[in-house]
Protein backbone atom coordinates (compact mmCIF):
# COMPACT_ATOMS: atom_id res chain seq x y z
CA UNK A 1 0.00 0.00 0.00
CA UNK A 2 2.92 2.36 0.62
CA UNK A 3 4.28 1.72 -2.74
CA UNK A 4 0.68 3.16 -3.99
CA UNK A 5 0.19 5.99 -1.57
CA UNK A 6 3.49 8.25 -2.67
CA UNK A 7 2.20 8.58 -5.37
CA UNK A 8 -1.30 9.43 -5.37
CA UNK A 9 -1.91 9.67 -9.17
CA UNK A 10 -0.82 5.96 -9.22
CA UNK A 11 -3.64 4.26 -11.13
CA UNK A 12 -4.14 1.51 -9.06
CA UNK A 13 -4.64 3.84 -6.16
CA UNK A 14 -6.97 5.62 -8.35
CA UNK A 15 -8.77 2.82 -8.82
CA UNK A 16 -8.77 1.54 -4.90
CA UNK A 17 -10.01 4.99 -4.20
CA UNK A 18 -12.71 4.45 -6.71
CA UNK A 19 -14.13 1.28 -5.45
CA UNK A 20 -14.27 1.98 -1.99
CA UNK A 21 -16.24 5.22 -3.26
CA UNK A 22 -19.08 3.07 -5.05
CA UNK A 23 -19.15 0.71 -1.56
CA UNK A 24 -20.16 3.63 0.39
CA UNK A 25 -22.73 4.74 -1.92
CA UNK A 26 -24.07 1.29 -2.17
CA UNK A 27 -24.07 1.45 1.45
CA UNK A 28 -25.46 4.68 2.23
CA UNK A 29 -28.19 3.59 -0.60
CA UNK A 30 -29.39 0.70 1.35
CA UNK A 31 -29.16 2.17 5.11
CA UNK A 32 -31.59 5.12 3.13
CA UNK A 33 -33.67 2.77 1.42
CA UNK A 34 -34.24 -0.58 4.08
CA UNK A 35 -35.52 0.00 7.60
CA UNK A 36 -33.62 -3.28 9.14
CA UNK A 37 -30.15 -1.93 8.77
CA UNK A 38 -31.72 1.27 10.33
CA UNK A 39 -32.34 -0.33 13.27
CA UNK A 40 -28.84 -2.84 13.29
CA UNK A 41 -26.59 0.27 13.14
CA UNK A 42 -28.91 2.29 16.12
CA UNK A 43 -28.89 -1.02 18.10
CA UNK A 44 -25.11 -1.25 17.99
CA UNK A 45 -24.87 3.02 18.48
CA UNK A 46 -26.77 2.37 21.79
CA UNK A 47 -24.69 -0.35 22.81
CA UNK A 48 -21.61 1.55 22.44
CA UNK A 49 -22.99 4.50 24.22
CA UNK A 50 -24.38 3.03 26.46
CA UNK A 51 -20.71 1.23 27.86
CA UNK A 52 -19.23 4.76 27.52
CA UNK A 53 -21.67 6.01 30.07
CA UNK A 54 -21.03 3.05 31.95
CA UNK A 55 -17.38 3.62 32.34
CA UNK A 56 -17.12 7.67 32.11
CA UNK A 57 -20.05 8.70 33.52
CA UNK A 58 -20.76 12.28 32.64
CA UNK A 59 -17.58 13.93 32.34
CA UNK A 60 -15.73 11.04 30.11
CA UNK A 61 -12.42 12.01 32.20
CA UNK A 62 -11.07 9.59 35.20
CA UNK A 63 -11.13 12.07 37.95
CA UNK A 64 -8.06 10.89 39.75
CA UNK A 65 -4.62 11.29 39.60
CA UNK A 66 -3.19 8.57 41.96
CA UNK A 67 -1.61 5.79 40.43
CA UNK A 68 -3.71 3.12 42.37
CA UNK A 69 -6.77 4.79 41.20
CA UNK A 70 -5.98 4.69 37.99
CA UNK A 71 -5.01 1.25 37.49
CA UNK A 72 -8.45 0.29 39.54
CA UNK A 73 -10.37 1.86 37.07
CA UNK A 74 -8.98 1.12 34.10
CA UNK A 75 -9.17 -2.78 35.30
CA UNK A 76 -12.83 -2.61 36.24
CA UNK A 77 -13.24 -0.98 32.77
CA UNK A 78 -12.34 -5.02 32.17
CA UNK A 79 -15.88 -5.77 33.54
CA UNK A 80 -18.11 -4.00 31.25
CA UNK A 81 -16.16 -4.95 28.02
CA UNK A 82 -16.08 -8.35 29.06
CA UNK A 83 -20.44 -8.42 29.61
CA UNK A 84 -20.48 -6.94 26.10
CA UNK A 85 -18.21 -9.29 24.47
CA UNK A 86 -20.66 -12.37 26.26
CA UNK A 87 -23.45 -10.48 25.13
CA UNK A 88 -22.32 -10.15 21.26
CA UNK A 89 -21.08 -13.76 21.55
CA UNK A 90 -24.74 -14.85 22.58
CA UNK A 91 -26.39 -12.84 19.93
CA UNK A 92 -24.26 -14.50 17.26
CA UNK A 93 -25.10 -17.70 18.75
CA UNK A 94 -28.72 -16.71 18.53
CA UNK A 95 -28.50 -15.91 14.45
CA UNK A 96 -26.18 -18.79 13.62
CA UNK A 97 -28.46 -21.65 15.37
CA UNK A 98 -30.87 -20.18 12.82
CA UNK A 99 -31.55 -23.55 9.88
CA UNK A 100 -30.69 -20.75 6.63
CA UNK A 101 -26.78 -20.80 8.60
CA UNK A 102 -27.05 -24.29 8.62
CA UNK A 103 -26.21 -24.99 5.20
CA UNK A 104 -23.97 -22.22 4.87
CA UNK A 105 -21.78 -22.89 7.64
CA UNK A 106 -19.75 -25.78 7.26
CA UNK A 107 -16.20 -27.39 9.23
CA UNK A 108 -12.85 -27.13 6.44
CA UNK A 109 -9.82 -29.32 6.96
């Protein structure tokens, strides 16, 4: 990628820059046009703001300056991330036990 990025007028670049161009549009088209990824992307929005009130409360600053402060709340930050990460993990197990993953989902060697 470095070897494309000096040189911006490189065409490959050019191109790169092109594609991920139509994937937003085709993106942005959908989100505008379908009501369920509506809803996906505001679930996961809440999620996410809702563990950054969780671990910064109003002010989003750790009020503390003592060493042994900080290091007990950055660890318990641990807590939170790990519930979401067991959350997410049960929510995929939700949509893959689902029979149109069956098929689709197979073991490889």
């Amino acid at each position: 990628m470095r070897r494309f990025t000096e040189s911006a007028s490189h065409p490959t670049y050019q191109a790169m820059l092109e594609v991920g161009r139509a994937q937003k549009t085709i993106f942005v088209a959908r989100y505008l046009r379908l009501r369920e990824p509506q809803r996906e992307i505001h679930e996961d929005l809440n999620v996410v703001e809702s563990f950054t009130v969780i671990f910064s409360g109003k002010g989003a600053d750790i009020a503390t300056n003592r060493r042994e402060e900080l290091e007990m709340t950055v660890l318990c930050l641990r807590i939170p991330q790990a519930a979401l990460v067991y959350i997410n993990t049960l929510m995929l197990q939700d949509v893959l036990a689902e029979a149109a993953w069956a098929d689709k989902l197979t073991t490889e060697a």
